[in-house]
N, C-alpha and C. Protein backbone atom coordinates (compact mmCIF):
# COMPACT_ATOMS: atom_id res chain seq x y z
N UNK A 1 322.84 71.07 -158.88
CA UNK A 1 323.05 70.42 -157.59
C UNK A 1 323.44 71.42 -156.52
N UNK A 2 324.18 72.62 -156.82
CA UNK A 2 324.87 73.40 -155.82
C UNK A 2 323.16 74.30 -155.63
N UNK A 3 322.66 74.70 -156.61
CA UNK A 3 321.52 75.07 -155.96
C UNK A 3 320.39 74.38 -155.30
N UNK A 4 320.21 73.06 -155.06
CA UNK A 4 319.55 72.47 -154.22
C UNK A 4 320.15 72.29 -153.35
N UNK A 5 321.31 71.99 -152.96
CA UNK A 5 322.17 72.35 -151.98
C UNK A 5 321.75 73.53 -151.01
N UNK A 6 322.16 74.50 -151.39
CA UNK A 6 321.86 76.10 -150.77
C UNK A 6 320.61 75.98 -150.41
N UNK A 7 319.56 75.84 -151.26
CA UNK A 7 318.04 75.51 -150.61
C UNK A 7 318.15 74.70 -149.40
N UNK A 8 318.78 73.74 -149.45
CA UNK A 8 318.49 72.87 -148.37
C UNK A 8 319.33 73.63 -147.34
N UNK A 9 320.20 74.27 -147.29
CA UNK A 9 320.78 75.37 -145.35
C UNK A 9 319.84 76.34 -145.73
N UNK A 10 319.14 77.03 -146.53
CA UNK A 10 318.01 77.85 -145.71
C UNK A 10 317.01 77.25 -145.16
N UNK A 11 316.66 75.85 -145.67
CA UNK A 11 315.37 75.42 -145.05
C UNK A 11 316.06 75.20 -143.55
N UNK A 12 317.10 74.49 -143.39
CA UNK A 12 317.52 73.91 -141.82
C UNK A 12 317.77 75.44 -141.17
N UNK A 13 318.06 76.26 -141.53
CA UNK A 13 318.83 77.39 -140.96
C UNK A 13 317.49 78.56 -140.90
N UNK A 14 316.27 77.79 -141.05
CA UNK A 14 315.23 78.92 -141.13
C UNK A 14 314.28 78.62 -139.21
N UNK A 15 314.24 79.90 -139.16
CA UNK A 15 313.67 80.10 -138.03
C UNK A 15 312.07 79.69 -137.50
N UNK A 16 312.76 78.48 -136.58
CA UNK A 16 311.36 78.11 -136.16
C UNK A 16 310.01 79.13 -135.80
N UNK A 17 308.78 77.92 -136.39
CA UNK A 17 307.51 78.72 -135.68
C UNK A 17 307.93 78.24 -133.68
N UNK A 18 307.13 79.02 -132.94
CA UNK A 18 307.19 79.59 -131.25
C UNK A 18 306.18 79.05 -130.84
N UNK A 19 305.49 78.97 -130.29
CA UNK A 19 304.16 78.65 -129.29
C UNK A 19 304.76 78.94 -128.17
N UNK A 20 303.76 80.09 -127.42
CA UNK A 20 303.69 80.22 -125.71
C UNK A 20 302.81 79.43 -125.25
N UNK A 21 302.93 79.25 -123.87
CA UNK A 21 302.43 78.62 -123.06
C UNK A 21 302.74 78.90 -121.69
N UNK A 22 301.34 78.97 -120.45
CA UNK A 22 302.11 79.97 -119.37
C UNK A 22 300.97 78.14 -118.56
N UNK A 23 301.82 77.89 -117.85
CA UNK A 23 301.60 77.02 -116.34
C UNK A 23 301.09 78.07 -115.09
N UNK A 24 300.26 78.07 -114.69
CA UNK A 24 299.34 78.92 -113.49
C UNK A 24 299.17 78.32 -112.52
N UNK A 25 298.64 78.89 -111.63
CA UNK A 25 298.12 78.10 -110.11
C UNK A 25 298.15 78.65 -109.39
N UNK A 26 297.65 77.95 -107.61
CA UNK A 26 297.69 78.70 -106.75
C UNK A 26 299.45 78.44 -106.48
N UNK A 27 299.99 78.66 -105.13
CA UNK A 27 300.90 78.59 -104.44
C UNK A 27 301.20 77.14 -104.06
N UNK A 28 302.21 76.21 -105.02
CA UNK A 28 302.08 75.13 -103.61
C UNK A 28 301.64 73.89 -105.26
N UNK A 29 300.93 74.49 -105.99
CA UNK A 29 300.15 74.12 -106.62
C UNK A 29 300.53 72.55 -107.95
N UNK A 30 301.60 72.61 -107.74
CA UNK A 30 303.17 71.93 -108.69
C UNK A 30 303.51 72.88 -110.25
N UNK A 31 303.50 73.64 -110.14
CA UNK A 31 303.47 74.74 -111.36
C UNK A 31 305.11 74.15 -112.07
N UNK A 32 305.81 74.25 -111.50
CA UNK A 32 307.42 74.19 -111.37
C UNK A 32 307.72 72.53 -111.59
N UNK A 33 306.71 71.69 -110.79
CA UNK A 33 307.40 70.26 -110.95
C UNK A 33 306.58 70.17 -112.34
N UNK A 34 305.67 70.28 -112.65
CA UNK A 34 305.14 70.33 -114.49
C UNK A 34 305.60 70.76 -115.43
N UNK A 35 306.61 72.30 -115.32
CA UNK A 35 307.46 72.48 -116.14
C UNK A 35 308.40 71.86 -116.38
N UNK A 36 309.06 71.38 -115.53
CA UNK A 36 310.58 70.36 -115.23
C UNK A 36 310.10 69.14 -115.78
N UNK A 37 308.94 68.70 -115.50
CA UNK A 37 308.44 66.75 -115.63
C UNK A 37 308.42 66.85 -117.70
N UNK A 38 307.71 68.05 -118.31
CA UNK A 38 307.72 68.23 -119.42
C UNK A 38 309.06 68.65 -120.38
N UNK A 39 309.89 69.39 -119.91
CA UNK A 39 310.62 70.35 -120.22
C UNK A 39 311.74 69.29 -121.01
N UNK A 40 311.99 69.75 -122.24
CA UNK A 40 313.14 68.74 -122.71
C UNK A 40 314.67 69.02 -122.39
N UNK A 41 314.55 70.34 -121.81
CA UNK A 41 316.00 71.08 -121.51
C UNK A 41 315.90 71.17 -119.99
N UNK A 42 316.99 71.25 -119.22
CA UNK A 42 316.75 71.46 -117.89
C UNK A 42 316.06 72.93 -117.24
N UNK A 43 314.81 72.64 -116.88
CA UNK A 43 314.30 74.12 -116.87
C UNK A 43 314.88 75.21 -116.00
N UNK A 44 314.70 76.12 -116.65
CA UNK A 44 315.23 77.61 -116.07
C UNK A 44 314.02 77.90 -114.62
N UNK A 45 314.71 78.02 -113.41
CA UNK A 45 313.70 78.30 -112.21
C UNK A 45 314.49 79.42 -111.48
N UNK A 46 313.31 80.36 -110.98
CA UNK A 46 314.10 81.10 -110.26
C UNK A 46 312.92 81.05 -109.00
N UNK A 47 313.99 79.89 -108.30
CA UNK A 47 313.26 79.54 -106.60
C UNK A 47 313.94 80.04 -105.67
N UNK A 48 313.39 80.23 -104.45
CA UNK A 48 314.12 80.78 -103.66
C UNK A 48 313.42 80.11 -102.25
N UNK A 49 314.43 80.36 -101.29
CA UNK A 49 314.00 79.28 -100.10
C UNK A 49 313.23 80.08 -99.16
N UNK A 50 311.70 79.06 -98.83
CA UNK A 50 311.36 80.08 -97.94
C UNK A 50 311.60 80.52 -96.49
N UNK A 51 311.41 81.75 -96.01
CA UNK A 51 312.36 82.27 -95.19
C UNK A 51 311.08 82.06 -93.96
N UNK A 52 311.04 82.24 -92.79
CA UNK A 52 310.51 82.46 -91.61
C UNK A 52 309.38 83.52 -91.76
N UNK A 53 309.90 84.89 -92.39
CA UNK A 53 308.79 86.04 -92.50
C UNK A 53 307.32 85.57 -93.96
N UNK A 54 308.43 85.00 -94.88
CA UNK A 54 307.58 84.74 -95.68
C UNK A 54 306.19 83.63 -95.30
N UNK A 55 306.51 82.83 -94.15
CA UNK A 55 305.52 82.28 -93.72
C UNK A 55 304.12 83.00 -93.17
N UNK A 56 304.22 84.32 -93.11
CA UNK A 56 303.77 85.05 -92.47
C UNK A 56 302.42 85.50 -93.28
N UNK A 57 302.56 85.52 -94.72
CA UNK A 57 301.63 85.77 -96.11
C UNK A 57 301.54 85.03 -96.91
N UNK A 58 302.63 83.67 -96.65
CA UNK A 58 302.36 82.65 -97.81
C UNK A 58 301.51 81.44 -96.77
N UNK A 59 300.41 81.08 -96.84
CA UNK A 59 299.52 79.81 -95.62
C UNK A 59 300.15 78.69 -96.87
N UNK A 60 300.73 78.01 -95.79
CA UNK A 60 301.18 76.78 -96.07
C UNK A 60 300.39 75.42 -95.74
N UNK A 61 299.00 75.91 -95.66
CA UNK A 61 298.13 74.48 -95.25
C UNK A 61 298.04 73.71 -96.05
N UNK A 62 298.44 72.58 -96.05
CA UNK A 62 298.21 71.54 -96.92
C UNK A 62 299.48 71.23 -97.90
N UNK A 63 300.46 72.09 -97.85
CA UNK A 63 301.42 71.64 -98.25
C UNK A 63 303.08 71.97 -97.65
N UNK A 64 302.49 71.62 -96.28
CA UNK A 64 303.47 72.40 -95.22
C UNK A 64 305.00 71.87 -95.74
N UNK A 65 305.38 70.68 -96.67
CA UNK A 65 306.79 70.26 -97.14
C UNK A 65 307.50 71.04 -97.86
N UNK A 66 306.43 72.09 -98.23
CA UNK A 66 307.45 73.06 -99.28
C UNK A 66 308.54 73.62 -98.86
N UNK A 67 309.24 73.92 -98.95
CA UNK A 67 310.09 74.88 -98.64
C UNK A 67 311.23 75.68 -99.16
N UNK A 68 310.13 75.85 -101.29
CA UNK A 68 311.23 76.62 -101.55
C UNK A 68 309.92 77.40 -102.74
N UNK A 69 309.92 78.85 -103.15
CA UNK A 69 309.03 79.83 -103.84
C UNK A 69 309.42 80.11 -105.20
N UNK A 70 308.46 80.22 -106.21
CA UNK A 70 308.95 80.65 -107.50
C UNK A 70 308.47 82.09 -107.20
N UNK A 71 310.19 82.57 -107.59
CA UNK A 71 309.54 84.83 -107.17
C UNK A 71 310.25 85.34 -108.85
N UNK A 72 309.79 84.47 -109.93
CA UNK A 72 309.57 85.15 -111.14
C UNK A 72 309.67 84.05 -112.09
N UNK A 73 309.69 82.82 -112.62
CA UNK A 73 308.75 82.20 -113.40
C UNK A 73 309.73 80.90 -113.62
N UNK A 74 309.17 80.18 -113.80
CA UNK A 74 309.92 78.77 -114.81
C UNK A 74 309.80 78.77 -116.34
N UNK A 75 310.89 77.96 -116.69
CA UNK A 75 310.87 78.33 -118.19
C UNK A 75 311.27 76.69 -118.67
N UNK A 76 310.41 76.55 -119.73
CA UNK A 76 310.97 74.73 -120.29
C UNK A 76 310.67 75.30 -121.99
N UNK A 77 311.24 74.14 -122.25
CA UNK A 77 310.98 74.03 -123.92
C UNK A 77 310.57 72.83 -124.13
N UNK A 78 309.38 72.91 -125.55
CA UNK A 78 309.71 71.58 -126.13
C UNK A 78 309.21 71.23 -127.33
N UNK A 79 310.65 70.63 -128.23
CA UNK A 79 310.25 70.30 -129.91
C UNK A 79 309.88 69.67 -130.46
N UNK A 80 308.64 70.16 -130.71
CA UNK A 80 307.55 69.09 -131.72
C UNK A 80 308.03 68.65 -132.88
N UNK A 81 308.44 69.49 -133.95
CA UNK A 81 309.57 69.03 -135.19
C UNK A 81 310.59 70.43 -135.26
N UNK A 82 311.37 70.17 -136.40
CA UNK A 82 312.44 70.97 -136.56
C UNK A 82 311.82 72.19 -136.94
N UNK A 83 310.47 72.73 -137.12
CA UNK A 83 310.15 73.99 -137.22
C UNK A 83 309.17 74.27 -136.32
N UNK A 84 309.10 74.04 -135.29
CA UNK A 84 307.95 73.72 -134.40
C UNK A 84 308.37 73.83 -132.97
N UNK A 85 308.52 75.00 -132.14
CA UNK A 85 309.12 74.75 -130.39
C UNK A 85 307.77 75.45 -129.84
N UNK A 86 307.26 75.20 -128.70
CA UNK A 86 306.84 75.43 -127.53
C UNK A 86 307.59 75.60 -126.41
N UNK A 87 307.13 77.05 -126.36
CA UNK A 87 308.16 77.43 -124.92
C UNK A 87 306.95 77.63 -123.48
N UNK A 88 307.38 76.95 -122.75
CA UNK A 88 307.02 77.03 -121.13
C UNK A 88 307.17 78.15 -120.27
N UNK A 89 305.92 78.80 -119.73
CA UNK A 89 306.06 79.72 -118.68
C UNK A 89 305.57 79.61 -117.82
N UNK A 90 305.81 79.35 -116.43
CA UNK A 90 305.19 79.10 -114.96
C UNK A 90 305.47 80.07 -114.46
N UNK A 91 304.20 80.43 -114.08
CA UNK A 91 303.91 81.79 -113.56
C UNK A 91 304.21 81.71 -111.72
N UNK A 92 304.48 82.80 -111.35
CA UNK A 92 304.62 83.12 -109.40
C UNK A 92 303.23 82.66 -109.03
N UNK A 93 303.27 82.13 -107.95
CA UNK A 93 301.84 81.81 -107.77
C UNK A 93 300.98 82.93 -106.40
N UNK A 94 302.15 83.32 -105.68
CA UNK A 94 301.81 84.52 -104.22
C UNK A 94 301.29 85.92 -105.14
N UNK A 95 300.38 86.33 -104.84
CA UNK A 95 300.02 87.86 -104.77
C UNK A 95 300.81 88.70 -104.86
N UNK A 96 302.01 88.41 -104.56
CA UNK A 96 303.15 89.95 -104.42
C UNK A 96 303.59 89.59 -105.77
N UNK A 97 303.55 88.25 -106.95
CA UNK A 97 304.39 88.59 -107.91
C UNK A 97 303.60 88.46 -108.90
N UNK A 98 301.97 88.49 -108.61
CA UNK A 98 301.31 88.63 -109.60
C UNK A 98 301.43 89.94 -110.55
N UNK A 99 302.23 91.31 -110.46
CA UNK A 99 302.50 92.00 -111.38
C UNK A 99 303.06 91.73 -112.89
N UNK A 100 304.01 90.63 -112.37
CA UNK A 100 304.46 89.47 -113.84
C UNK A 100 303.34 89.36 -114.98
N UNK A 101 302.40 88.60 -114.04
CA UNK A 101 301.62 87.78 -115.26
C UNK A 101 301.49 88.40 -116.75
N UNK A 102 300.94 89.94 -116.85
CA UNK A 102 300.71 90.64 -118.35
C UNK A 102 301.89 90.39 -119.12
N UNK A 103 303.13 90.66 -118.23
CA UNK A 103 304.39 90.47 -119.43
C UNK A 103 304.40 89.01 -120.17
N UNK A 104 304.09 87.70 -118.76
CA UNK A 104 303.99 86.16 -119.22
C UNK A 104 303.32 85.87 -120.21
N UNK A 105 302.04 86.91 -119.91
CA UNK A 105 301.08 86.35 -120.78
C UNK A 105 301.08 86.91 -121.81
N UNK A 106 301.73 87.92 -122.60
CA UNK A 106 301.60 88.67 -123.98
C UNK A 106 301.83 87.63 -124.68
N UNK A 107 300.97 87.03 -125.76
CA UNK A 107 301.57 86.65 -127.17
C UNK A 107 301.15 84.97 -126.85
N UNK A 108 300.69 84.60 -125.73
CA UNK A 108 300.77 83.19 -125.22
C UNK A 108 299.00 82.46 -125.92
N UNK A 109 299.35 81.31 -126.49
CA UNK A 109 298.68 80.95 -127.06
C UNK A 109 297.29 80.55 -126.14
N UNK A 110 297.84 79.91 -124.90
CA UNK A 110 296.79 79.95 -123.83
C UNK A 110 298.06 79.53 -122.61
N UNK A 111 296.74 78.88 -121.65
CA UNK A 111 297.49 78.25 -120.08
C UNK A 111 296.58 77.15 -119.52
N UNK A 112 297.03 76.20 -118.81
CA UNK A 112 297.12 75.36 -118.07
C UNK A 112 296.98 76.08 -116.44
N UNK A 113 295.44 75.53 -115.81
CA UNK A 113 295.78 76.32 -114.40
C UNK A 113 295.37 74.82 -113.92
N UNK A 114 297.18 74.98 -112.96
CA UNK A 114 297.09 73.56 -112.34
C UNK A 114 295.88 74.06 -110.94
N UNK A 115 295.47 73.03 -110.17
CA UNK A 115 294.75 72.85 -108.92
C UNK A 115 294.72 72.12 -108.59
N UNK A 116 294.87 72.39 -107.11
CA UNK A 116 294.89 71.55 -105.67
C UNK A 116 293.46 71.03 -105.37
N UNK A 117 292.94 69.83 -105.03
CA UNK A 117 291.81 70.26 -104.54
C UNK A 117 291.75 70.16 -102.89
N UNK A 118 292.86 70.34 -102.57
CA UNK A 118 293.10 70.75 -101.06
C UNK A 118 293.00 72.13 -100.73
N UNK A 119 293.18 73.05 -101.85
CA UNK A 119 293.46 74.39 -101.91
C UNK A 119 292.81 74.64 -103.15
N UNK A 120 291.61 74.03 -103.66
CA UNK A 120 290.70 74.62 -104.73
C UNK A 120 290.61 76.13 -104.76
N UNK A 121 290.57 76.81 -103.49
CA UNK A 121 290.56 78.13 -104.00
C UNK A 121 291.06 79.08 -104.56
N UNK A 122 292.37 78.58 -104.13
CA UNK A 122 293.55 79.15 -104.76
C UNK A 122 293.85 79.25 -106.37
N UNK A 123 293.15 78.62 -106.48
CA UNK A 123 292.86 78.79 -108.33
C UNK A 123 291.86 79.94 -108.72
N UNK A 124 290.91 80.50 -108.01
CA UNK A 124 290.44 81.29 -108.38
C UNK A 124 291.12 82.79 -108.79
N UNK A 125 291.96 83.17 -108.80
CA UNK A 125 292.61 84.43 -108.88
C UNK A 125 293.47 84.13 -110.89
N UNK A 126 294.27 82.82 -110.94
CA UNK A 126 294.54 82.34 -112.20
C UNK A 126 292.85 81.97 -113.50
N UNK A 127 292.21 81.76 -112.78
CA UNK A 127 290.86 81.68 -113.63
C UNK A 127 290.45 82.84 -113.92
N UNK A 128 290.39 83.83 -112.83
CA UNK A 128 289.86 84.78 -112.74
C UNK A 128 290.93 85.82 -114.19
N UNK A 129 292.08 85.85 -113.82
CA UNK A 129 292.94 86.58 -114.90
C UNK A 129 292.63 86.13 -116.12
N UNK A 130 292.84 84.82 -116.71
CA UNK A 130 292.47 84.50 -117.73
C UNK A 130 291.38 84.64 -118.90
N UNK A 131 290.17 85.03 -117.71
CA UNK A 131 288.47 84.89 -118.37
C UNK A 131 288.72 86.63 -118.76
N UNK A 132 289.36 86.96 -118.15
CA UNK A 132 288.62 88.54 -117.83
C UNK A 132 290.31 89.22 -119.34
N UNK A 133 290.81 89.04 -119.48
CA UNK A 133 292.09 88.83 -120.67
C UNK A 133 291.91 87.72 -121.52
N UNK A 134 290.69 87.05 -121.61
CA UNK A 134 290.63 86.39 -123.01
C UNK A 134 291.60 85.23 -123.49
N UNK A 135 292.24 85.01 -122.24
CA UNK A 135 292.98 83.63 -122.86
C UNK A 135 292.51 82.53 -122.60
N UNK A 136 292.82 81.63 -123.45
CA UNK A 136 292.11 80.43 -123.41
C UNK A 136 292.86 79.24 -122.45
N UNK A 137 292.15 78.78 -121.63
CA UNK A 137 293.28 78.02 -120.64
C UNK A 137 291.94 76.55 -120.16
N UNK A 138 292.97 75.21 -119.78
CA UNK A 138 291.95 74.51 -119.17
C UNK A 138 292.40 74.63 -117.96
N UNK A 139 291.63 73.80 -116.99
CA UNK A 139 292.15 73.33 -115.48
C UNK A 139 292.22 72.06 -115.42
N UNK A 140 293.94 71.92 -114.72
CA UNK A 140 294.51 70.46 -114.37
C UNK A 140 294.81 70.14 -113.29
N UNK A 141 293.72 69.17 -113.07
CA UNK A 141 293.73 68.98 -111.61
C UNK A 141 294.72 67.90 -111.02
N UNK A 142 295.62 68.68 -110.36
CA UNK A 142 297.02 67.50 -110.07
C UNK A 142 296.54 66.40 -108.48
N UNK A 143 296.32 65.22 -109.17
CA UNK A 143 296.44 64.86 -108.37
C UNK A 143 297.44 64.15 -107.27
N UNK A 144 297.49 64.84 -106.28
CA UNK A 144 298.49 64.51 -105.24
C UNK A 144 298.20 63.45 -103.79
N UNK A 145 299.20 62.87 -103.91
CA UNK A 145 298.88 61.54 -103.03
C UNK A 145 298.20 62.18 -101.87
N UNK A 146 297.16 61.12 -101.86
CA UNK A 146 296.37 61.47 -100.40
C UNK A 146 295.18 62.46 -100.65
N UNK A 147 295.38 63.34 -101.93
CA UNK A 147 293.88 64.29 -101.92
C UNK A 147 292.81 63.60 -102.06
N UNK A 148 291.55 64.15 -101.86
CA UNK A 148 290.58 63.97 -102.32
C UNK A 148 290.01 64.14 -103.57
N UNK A 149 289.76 62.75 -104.54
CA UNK A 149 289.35 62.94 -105.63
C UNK A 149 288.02 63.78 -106.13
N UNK A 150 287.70 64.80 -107.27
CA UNK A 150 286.20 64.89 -106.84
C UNK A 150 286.10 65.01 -108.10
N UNK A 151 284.74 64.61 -108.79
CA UNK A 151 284.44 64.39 -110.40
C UNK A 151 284.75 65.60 -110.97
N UNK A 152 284.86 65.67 -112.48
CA UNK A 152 285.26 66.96 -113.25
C UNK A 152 284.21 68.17 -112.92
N UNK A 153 282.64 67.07 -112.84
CA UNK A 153 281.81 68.76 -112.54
C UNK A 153 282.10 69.44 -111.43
N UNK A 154 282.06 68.56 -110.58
CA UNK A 154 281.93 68.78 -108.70
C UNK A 154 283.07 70.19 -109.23
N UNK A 155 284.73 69.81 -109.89
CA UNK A 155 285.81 70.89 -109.96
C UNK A 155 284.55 72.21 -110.88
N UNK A 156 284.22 71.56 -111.53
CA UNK A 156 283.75 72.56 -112.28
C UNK A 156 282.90 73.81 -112.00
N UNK A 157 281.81 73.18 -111.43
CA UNK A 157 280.92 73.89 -110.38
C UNK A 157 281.88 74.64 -109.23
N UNK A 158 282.90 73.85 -108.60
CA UNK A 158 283.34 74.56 -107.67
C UNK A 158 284.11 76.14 -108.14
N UNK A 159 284.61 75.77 -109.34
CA UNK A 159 285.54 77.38 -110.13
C UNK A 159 284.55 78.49 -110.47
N UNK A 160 283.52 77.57 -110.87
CA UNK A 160 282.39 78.29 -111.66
C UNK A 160 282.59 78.62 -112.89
N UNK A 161 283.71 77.47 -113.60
CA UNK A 161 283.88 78.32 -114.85
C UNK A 161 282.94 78.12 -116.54
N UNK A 162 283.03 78.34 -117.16
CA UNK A 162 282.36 78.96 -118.32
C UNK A 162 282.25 77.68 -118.79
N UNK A 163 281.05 77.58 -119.64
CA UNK A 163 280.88 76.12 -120.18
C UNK A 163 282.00 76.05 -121.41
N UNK A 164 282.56 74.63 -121.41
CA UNK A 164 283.54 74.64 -122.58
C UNK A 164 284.97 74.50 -122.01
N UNK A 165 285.01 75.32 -120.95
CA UNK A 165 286.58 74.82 -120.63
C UNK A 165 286.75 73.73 -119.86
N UNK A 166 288.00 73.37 -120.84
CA UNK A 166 288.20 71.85 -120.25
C UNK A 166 288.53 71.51 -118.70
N UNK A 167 288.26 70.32 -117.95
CA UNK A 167 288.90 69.78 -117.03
C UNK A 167 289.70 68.59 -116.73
N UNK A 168 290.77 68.73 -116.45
CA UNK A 168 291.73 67.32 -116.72
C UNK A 168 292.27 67.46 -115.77
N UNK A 169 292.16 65.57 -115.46
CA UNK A 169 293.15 64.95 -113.99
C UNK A 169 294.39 65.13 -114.35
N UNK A 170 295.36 65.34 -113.72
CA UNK A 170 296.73 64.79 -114.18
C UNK A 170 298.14 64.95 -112.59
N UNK A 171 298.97 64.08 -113.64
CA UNK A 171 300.44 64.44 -112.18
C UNK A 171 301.01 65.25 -113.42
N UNK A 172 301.44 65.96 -112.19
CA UNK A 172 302.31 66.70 -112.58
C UNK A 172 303.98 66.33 -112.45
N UNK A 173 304.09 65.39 -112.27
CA UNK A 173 305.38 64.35 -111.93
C UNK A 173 305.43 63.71 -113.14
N UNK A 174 304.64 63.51 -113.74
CA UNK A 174 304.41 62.41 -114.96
C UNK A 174 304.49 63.28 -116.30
N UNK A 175 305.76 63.02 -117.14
CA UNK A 175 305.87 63.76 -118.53
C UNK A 175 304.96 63.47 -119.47
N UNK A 176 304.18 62.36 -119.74
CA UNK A 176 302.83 61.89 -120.48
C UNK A 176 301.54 62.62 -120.05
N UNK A 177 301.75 62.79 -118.55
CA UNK A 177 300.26 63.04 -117.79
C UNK A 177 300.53 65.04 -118.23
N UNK A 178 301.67 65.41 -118.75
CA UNK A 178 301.78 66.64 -118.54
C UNK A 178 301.76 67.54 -120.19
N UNK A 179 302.26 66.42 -120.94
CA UNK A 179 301.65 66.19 -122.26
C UNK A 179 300.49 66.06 -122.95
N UNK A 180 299.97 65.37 -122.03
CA UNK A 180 298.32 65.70 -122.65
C UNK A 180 297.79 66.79 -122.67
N UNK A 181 298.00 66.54 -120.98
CA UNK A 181 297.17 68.59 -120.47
C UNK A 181 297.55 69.24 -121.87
N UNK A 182 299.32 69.78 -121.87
CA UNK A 182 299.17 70.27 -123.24
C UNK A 182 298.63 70.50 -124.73
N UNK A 183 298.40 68.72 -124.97
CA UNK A 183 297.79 68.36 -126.14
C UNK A 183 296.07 69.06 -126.14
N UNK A 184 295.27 68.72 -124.77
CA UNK A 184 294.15 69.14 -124.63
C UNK A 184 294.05 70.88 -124.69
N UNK A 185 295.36 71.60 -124.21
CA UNK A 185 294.80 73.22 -124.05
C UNK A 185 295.34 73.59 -125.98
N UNK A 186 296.06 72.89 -126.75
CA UNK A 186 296.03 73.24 -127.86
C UNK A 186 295.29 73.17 -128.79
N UNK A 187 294.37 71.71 -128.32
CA UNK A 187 293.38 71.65 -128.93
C UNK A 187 292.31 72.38 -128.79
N UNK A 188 292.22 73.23 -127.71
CA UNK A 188 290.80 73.54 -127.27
C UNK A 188 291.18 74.95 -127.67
N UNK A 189 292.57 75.79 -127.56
CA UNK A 189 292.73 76.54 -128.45
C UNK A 189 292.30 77.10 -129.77
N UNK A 190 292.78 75.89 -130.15
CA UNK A 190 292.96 76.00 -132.00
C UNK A 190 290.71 75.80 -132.31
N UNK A 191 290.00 75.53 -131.20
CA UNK A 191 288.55 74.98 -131.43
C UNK A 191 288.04 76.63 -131.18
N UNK A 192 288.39 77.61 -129.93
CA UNK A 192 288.44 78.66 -129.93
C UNK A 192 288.52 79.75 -130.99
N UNK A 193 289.70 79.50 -131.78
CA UNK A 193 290.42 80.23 -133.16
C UNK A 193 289.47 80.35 -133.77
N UNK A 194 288.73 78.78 -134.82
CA UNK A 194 288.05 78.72 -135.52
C UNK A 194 286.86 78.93 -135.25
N UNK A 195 286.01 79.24 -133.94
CA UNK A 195 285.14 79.98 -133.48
C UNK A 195 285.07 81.18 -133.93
N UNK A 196 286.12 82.05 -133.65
CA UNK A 196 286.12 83.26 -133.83
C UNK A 196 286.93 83.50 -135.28
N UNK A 197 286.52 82.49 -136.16
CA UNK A 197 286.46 82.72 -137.65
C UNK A 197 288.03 83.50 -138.24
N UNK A 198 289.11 82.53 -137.47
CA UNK A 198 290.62 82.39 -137.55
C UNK A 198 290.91 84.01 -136.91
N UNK A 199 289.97 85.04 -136.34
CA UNK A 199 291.11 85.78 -135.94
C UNK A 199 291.53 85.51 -134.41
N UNK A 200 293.13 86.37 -134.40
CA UNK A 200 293.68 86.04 -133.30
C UNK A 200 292.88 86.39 -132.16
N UNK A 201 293.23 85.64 -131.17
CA UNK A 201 293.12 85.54 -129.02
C UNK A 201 293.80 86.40 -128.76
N UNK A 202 292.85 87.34 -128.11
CA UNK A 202 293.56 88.41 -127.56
C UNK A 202 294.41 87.75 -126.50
N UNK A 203 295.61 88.35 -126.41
CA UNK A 203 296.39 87.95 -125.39
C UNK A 203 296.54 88.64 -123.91
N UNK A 204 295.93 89.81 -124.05
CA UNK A 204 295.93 90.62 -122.93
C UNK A 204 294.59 91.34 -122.56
């Protein structure tokens, strides 16, 4: 009995499997309200308010209410079972802190690139990193009150991206709607893997 005992605190006391996961986008994009809407812990943000000069390089069209910047990443968790966490990374979305991303992205199973389709373009620079570094990511298109809806190809055609990657509606306000996305980039992951005949996704 004392040795099934002891078995049983190494199994509880044994160190979970990890999953990365990096949240992308343009600027503006809800990168930050998707980590938080998912996140089972109160997420780690490092925002900062924007200032007068920063208006100057950050274009605020279309989402002139903002008025506060992620200048190095969000962080959420969340536990699937007792050996099982997914950790959250939301990436800077401005040009000046795109130096981040390689560190975000080492080791990350894939990403989620949210989009505006007020600011569709602004996704091109997160697509663009991803294809060209081999990670596997879909696009989630948040929809925000008042945008314009446009079918998955219309998004699709507009990114230009590669046949196969997924496209999904979602809020990013909504912990279900932010769950899926997830459920969908793991799946399309793990469809990736076994493509390439179980070896690992390059991460960088």
């Amino acid at each position: 009995m004392a040795y099934a005992g002891s078995y049983r605190t190494r199994q509880s006391e044994a160190t979970p499997i990890t999953i990365k996961m990096l949240v992308a986008g343009g600027f503006g994009a809800g990168k930050t309200t998707f980590v938080g809407s998912v996140s089972e812990i109160r997420p780690l943000r490092t925002e900062e308010v924007l200032t007068e000069p920063s208006s100057m390089v950050d274009a605020l069209d279309g989402v002139e209410q903002k008025t506060t910047t992620t200048v190095a990443m969000d962080f959420g968790r969340i536990t699937i079972r007792d050996d099982l966490v997914v950790y959250l990374f939301g990436t800077p979305g401005q040009e000046r802190f795109w130096f981040m991303w390689d560190e975000l992205a080492y080791g990350a199973l894939g990403a989620v690139v949210l989009a505006d389709t007020r600011r569709l373009a602004d996704s091109f620079p997160s697509v663009d990193y991803f294809e060209r570094n081999e990670v596997p990511f879909v696009v989630a298109v948040n929809c925000f009150d008042g945008a314009r809806r446009f079918p998955h190809e219309a998004v699709r055609t507009a990114l230009d991206l590669r046949p196969g990657v997924p496209v999904i509606l979602c809020d990013a306000r909504q912990r279900s709607s932010c769950r899926d996305v997830l459920v969908s980039l793991t799946e399309y992951a793990i469809r990736l893997i076994r493509t390439n005949k179980g070896g690992a996704i390059p991460a960088r």
